[in-house]
PDB file of N, CA and C in Angstrom:
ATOM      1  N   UNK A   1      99.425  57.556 136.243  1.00  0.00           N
ATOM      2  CA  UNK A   1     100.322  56.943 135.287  1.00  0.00           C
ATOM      3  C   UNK A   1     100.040  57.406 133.851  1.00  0.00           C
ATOM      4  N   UNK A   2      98.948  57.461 133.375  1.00  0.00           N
ATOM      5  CA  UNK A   2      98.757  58.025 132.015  1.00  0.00           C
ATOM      6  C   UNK A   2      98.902  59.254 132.257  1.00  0.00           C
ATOM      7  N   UNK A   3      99.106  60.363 132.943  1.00  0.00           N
ATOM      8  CA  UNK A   3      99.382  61.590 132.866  1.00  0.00           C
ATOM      9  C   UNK A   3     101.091  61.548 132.784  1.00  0.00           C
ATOM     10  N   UNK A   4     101.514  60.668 133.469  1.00  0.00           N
ATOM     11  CA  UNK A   4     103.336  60.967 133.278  1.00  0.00           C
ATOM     12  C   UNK A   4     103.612  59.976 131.634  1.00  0.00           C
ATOM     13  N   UNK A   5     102.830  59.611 130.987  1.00  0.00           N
ATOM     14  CA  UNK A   5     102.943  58.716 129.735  1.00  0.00           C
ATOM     15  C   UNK A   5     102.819  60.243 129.063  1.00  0.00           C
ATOM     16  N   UNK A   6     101.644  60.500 128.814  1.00  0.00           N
ATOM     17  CA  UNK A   6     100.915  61.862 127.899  1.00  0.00           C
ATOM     18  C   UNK A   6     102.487  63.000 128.241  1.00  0.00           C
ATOM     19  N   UNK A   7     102.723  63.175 129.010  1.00  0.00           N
ATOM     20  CA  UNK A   7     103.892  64.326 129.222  1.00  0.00           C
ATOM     21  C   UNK A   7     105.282  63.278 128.389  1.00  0.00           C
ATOM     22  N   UNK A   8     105.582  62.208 128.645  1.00  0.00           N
ATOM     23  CA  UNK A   8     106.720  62.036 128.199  1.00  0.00           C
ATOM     24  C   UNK A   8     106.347  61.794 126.790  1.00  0.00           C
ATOM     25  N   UNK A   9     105.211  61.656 126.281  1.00  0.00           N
ATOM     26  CA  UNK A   9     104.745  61.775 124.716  1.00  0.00           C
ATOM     27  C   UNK A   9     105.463  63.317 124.173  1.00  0.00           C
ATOM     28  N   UNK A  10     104.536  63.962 125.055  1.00  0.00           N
ATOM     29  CA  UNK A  10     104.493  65.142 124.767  1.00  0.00           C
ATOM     30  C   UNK A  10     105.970  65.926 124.531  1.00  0.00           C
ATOM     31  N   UNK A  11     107.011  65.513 125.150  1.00  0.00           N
ATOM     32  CA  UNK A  11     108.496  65.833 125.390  1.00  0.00           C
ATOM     33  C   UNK A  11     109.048  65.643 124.467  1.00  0.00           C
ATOM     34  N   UNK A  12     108.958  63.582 124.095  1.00  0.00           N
ATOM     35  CA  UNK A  12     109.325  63.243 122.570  1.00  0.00           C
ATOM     36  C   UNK A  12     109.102  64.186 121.207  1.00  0.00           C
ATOM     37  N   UNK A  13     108.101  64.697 121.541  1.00  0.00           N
ATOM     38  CA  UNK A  13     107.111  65.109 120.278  1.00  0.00           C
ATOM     39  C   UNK A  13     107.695  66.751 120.342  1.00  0.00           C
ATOM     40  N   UNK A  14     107.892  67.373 121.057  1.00  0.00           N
ATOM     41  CA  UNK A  14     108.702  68.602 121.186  1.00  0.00           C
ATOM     42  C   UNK A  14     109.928  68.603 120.684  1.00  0.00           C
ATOM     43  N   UNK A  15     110.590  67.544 121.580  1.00  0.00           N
ATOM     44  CA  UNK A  15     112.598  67.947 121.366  1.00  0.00           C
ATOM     45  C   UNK A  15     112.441  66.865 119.739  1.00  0.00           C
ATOM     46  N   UNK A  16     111.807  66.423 118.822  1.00  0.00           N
ATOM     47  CA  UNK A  16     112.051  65.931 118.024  1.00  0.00           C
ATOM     48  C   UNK A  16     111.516  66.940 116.698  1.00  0.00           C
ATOM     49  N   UNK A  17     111.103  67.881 117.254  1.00  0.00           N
ATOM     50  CA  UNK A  17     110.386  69.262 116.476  1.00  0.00           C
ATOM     51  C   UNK A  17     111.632  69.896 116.758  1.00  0.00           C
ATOM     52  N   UNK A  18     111.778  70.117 117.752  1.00  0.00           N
ATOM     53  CA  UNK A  18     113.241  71.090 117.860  1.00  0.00           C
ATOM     54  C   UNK A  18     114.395  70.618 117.250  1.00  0.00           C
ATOM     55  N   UNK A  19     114.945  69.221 117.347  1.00  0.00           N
ATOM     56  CA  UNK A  19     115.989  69.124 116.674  1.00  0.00           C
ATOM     57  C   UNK A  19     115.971  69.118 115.076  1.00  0.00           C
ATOM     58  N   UNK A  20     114.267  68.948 114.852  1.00  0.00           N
ATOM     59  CA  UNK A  20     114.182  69.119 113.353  1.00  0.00           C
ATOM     60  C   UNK A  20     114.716  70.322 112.597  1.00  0.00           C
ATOM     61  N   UNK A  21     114.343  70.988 113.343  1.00  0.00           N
ATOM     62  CA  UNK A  21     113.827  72.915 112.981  1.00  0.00           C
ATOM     63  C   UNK A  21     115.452  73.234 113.418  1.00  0.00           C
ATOM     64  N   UNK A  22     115.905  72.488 114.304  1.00  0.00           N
ATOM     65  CA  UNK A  22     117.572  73.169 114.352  1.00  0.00           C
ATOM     66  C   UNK A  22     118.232  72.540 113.337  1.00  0.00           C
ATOM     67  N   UNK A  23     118.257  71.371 113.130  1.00  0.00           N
ATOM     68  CA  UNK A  23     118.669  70.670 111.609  1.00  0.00           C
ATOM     69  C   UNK A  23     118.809  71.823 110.254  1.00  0.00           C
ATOM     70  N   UNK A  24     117.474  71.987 110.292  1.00  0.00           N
ATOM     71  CA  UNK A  24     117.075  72.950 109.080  1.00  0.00           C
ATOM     72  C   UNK A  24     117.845  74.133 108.642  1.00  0.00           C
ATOM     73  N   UNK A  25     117.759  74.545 110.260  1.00  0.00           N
ATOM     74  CA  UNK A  25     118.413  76.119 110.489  1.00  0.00           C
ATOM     75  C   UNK A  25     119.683  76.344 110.290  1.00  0.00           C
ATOM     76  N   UNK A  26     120.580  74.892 110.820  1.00  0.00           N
ATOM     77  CA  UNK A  26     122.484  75.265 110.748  1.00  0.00           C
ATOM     78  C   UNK A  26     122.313  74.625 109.745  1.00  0.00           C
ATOM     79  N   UNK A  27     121.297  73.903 108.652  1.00  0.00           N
ATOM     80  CA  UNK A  27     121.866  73.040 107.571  1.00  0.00           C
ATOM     81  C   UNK A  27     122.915  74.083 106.505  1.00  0.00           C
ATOM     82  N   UNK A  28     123.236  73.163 105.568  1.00  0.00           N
ATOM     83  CA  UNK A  28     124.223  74.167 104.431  1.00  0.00           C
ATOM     84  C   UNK A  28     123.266  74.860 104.302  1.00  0.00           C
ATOM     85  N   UNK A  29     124.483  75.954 103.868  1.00  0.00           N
ATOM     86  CA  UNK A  29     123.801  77.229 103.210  1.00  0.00           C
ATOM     87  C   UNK A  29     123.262  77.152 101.545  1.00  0.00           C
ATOM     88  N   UNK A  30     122.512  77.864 101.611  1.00  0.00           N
ATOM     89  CA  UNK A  30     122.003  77.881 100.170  1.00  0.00           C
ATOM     90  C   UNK A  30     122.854  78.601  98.887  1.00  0.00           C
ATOM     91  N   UNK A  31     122.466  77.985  97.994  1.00  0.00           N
ATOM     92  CA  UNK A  31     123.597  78.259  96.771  1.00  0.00           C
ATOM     93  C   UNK A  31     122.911  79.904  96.298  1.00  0.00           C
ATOM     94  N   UNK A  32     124.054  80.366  95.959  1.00  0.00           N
ATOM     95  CA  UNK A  32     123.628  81.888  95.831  1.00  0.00           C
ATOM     96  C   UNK A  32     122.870  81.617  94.353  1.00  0.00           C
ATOM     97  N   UNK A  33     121.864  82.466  94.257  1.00  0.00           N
ATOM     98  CA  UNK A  33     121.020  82.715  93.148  1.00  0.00           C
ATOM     99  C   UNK A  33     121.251  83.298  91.790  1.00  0.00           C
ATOM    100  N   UNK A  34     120.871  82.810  90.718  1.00  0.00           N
ATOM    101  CA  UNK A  34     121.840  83.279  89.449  1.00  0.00           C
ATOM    102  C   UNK A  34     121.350  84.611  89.321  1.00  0.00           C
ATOM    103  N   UNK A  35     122.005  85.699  89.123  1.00  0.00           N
ATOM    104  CA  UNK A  35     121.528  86.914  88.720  1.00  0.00           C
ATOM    105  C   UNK A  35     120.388  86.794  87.598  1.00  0.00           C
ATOM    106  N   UNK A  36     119.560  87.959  87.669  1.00  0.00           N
ATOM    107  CA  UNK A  36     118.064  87.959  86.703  1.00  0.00           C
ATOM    108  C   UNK A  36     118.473  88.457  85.410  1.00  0.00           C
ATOM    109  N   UNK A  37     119.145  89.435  85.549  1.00  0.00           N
ATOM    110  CA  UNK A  37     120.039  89.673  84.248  1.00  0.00           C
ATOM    111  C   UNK A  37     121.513  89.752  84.045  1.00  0.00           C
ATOM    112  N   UNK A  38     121.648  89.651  83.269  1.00  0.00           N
ATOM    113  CA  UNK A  38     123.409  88.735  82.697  1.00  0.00           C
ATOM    114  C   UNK A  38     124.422  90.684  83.438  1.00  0.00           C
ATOM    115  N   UNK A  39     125.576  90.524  83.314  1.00  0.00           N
ATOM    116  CA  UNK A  39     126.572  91.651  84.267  1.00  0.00           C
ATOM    117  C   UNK A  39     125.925  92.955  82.695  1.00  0.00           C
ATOM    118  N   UNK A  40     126.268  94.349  83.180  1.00  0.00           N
ATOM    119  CA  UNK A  40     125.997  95.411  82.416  1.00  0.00           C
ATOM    120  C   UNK A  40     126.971  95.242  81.573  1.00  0.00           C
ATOM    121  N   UNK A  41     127.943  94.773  80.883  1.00  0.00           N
ATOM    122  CA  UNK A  41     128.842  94.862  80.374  1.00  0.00           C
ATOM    123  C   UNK A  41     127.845  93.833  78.982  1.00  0.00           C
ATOM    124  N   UNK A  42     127.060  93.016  79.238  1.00  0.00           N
ATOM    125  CA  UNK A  42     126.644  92.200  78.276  1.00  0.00           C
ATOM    126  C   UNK A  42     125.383  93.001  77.870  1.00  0.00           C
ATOM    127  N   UNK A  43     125.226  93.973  78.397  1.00  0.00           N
ATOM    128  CA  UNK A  43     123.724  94.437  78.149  1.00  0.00           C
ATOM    129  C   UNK A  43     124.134  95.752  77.372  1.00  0.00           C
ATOM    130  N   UNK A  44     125.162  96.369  77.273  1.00  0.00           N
ATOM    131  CA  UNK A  44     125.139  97.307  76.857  1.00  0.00           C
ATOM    132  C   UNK A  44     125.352  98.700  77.699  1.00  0.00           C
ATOM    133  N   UNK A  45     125.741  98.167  78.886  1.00  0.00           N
ATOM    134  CA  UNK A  45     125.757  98.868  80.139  1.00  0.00           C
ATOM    135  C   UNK A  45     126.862  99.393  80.491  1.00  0.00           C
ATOM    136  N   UNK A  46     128.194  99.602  79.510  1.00  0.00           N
ATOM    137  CA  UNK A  46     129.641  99.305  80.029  1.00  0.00           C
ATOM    138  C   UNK A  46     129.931 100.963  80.356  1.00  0.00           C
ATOM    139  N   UNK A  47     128.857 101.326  79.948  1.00  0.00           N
ATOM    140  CA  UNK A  47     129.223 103.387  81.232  1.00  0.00           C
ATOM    141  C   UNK A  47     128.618 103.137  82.466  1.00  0.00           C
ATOM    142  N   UNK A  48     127.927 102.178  82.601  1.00  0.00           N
ATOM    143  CA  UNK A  48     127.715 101.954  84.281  1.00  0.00           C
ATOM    144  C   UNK A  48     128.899 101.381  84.826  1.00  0.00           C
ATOM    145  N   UNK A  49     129.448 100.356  84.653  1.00  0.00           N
ATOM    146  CA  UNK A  49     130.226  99.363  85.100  1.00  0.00           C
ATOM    147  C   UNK A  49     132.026 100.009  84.824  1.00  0.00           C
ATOM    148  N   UNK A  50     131.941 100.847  84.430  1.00  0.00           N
ATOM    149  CA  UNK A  50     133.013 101.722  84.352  1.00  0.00           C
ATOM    150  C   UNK A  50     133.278 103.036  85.059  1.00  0.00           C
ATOM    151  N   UNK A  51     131.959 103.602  85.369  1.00  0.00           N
ATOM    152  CA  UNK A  51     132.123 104.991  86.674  1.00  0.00           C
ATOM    153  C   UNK A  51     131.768 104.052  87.743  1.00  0.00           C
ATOM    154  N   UNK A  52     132.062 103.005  88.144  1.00  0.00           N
ATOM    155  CA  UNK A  52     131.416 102.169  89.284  1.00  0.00           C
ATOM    156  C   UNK A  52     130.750 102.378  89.925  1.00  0.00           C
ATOM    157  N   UNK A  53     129.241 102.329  88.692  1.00  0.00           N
ATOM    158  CA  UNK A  53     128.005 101.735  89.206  1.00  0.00           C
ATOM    159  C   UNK A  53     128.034 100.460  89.606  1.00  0.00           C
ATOM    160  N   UNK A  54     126.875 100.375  90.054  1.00  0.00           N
ATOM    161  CA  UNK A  54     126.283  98.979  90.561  1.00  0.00           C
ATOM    162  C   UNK A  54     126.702  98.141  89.541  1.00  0.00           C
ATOM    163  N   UNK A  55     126.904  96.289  90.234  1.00  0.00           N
ATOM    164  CA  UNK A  55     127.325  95.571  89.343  1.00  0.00           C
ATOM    165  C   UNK A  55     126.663  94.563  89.607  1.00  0.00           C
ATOM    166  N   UNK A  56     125.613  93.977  88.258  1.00  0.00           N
ATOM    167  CA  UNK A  56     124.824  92.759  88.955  1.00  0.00           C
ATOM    168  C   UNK A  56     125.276  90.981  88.824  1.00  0.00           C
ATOM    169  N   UNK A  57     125.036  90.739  89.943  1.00  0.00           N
ATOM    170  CA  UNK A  57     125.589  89.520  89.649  1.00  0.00           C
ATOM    171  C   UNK A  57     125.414  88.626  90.945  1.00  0.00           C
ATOM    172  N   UNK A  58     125.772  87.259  91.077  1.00  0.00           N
ATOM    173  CA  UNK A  58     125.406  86.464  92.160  1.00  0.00           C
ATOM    174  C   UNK A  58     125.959  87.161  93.066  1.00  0.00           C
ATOM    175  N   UNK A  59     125.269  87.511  94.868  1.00  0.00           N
ATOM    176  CA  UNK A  59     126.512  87.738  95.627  1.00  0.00           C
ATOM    177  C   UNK A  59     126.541  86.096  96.204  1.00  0.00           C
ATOM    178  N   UNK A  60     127.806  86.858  96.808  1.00  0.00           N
ATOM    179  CA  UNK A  60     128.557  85.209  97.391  1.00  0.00           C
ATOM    180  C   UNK A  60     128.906  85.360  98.955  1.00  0.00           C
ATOM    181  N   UNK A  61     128.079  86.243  99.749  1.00  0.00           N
ATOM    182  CA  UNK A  61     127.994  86.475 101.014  1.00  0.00           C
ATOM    183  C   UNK A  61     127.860  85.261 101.995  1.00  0.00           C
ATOM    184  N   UNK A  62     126.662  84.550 101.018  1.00  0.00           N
ATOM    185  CA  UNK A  62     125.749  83.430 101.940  1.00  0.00           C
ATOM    186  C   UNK A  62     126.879  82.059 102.204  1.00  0.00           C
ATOM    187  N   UNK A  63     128.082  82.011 101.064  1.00  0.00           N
ATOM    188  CA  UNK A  63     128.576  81.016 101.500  1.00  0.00           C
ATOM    189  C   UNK A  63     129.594  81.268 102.120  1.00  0.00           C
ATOM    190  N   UNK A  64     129.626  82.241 103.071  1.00  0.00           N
ATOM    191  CA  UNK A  64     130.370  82.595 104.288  1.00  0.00           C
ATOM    192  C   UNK A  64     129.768  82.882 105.593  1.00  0.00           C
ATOM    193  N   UNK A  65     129.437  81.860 105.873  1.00  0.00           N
ATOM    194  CA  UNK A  65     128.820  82.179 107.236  1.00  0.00           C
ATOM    195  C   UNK A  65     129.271  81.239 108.261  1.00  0.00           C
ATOM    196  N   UNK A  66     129.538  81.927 109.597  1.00  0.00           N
ATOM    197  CA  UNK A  66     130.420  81.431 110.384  1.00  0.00           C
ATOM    198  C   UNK A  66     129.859  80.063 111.160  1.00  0.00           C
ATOM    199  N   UNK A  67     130.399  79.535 111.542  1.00  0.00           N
ATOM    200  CA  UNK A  67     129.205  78.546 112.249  1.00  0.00           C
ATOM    201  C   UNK A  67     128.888  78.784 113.576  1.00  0.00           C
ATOM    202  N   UNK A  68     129.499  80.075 114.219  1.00  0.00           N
ATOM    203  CA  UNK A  68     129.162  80.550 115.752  1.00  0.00           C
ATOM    204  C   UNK A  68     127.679  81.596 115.422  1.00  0.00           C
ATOM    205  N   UNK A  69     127.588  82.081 113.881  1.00  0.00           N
ATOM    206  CA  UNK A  69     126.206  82.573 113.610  1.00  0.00           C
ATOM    207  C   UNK A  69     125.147  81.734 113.158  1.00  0.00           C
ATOM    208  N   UNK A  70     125.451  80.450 113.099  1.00  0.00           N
ATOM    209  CA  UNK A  70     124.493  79.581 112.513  1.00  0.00           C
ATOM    210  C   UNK A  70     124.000  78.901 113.929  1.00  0.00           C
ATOM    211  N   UNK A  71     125.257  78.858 114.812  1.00  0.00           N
ATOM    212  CA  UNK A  71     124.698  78.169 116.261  1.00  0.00           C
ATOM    213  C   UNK A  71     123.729  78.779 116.738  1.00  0.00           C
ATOM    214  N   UNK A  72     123.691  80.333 116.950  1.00  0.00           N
ATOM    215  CA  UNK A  72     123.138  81.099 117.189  1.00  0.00           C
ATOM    216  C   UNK A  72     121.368  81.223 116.755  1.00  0.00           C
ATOM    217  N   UNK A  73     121.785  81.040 115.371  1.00  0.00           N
ATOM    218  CA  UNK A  73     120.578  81.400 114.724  1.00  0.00           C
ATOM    219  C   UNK A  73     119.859  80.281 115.602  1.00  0.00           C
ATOM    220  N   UNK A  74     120.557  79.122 115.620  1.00  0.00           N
ATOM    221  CA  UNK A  74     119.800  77.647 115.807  1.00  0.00           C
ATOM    222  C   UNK A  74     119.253  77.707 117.115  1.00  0.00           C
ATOM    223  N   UNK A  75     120.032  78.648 118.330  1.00  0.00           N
ATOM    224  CA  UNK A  75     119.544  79.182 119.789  1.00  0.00           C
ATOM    225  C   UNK A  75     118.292  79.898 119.991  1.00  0.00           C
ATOM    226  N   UNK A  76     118.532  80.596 118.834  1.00  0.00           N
ATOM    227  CA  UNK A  76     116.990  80.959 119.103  1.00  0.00           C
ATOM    228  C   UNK A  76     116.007  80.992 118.210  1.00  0.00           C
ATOM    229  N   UNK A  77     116.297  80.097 117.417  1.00  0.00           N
ATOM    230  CA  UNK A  77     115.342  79.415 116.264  1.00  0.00           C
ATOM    231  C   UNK A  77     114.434  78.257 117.897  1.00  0.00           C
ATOM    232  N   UNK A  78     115.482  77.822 118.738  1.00  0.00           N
ATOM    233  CA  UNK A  78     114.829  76.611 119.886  1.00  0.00           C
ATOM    234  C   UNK A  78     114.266  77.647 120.944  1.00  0.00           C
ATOM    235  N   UNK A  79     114.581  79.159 120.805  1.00  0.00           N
ATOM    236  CA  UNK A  79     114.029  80.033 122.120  1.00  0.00           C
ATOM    237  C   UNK A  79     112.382  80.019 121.278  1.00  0.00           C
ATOM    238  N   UNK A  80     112.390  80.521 120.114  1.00  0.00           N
ATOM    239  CA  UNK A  80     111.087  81.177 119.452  1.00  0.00           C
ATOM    240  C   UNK A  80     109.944  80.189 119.424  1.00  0.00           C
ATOM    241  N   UNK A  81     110.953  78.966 119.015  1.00  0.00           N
ATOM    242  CA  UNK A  81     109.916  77.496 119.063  1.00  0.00           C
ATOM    243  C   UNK A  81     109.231  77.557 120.527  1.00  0.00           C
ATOM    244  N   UNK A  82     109.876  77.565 121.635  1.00  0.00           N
ATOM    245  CA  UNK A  82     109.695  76.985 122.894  1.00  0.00           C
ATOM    246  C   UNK A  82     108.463  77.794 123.199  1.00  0.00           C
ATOM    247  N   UNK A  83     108.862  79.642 123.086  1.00  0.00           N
ATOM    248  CA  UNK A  83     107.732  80.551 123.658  1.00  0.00           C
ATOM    249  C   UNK A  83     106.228  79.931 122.566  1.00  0.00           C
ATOM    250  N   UNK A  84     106.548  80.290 121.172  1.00  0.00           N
ATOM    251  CA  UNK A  84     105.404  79.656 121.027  1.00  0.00           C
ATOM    252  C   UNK A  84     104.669  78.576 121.519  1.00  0.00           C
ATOM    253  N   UNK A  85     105.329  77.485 121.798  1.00  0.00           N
ATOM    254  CA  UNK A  85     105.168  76.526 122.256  1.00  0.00           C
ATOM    255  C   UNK A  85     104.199  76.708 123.335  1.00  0.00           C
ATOM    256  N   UNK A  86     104.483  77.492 124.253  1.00  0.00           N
ATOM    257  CA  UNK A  86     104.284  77.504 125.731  1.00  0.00           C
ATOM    258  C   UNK A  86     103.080  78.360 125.540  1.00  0.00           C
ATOM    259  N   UNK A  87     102.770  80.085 124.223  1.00  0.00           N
ATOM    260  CA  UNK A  87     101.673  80.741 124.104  1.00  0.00           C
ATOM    261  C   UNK A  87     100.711  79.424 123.203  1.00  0.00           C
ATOM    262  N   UNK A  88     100.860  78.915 122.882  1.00  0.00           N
ATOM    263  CA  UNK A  88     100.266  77.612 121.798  1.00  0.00           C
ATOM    264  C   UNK A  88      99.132  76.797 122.999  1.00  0.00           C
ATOM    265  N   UNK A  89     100.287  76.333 124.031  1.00  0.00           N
ATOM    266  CA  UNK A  89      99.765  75.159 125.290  1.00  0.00           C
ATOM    267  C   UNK A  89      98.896  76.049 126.153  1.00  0.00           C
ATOM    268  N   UNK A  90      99.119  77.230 126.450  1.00  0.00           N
ATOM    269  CA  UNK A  90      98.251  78.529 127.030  1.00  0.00           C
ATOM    270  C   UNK A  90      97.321  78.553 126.870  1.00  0.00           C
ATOM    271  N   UNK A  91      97.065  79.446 125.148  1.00  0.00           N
ATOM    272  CA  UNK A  91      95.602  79.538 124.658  1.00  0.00           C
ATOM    273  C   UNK A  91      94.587  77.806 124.962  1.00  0.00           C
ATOM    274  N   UNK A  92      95.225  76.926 124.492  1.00  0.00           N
ATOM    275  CA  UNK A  92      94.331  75.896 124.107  1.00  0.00           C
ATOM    276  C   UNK A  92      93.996  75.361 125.953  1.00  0.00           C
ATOM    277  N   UNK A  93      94.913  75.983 126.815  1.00  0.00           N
ATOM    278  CA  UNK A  93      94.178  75.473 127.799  1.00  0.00           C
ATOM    279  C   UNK A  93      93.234  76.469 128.165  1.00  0.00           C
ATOM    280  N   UNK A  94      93.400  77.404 128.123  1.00  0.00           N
ATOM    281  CA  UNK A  94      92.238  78.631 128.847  1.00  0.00           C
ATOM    282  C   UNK A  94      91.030  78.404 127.549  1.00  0.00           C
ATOM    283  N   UNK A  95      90.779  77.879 126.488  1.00  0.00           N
ATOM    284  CA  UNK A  95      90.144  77.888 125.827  1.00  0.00           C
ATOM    285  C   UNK A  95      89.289  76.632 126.318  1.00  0.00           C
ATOM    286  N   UNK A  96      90.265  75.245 126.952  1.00  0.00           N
ATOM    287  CA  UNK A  96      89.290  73.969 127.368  1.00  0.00           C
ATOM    288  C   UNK A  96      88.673  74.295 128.385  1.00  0.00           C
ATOM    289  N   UNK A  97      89.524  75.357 129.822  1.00  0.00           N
ATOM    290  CA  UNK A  97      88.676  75.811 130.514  1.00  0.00           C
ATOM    291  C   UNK A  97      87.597  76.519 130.038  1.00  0.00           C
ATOM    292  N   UNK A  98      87.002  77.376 129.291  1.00  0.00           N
ATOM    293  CA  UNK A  98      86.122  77.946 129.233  1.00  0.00           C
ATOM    294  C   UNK A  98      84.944  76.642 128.681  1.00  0.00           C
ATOM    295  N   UNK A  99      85.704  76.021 127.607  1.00  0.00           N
ATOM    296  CA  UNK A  99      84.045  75.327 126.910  1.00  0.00           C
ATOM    297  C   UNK A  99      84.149  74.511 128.532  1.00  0.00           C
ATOM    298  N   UNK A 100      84.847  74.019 129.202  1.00  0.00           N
ATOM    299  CA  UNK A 100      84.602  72.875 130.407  1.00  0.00           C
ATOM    300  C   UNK A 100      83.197  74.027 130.887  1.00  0.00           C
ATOM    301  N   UNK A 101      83.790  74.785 131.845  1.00  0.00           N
ATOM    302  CA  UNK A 101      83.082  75.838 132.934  1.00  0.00           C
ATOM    303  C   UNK A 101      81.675  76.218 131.475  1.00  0.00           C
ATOM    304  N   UNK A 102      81.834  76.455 130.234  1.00  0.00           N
ATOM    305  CA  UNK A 102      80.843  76.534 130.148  1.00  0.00           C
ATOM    306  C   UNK A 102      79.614  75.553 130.300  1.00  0.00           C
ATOM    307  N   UNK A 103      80.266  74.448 129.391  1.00  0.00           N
ATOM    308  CA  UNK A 103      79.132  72.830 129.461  1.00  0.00           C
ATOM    309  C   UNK A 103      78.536  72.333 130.788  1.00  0.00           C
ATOM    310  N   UNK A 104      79.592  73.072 132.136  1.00  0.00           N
ATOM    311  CA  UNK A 104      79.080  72.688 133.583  1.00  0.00           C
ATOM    312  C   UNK A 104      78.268  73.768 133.379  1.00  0.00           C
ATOM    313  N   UNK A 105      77.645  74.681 132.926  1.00  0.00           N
ATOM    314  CA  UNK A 105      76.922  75.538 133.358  1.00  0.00           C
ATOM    315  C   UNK A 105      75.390  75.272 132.432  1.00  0.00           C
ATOM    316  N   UNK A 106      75.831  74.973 131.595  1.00  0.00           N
ATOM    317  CA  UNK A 106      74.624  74.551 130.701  1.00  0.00           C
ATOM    318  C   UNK A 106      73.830  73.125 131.002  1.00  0.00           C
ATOM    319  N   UNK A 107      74.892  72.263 131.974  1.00  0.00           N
ATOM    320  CA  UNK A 107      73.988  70.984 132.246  1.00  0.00           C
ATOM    321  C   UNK A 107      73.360  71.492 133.483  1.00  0.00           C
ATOM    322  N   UNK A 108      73.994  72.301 134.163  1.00  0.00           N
ATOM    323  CA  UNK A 108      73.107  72.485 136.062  1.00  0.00           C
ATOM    324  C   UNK A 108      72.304  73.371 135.591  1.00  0.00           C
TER     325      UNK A 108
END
């Protein structure tokens, strides 16, 4: 009975990490960032911005994103969690086996 308690702990404590971390992932998108310096036209730059050079300024990419790429992201934002998850529960058990098998070897 305390082993099927400890697992349904353990479940809670997972899918409530996962829905966190998927929360996070499809949340809004982030507000695009103010450019570091003002457009070339204010700087003195207006032969760049006239043979169309580069033009600096916020892009506005980020607030277009579809929500079939955000589902996505969120799919395997819950795949990457899980494998870690599972290399995470791995190591720490082959690691209790060893100190166990060692401490039996050091008391006989």
């Amino acid at each position: 009975m305390p082993r099927l308690f400890t697992f349904a702990i353990s479940l809670v404590v997972v899918g409530a990490a996962l829905f966190f971390a998927t929360r996070i992932a499809i949340g809004a998108a982030p507000k695009p960032d103010k450019p570091a310096t003002p457009a070339p036209g204010n700087v003195g730059g207006r032969h760049l911005a006239s043979e169309g050079g580069p033009t600096w300024g916020p892009r506005r990419e980020v607030e277009h994103v579809r929500a079939a790429r955000r589902v996505r992201s969120g799919a395997l934002l819950i795949v990457l969690l899980t494998v870690l998850g599972a290399i995470a529960a791995l190591v720490i058990v082959i690691c209790g086996a060893l100190l166990l098998s060692t401490l039996r070897s050091a008391v006989q």
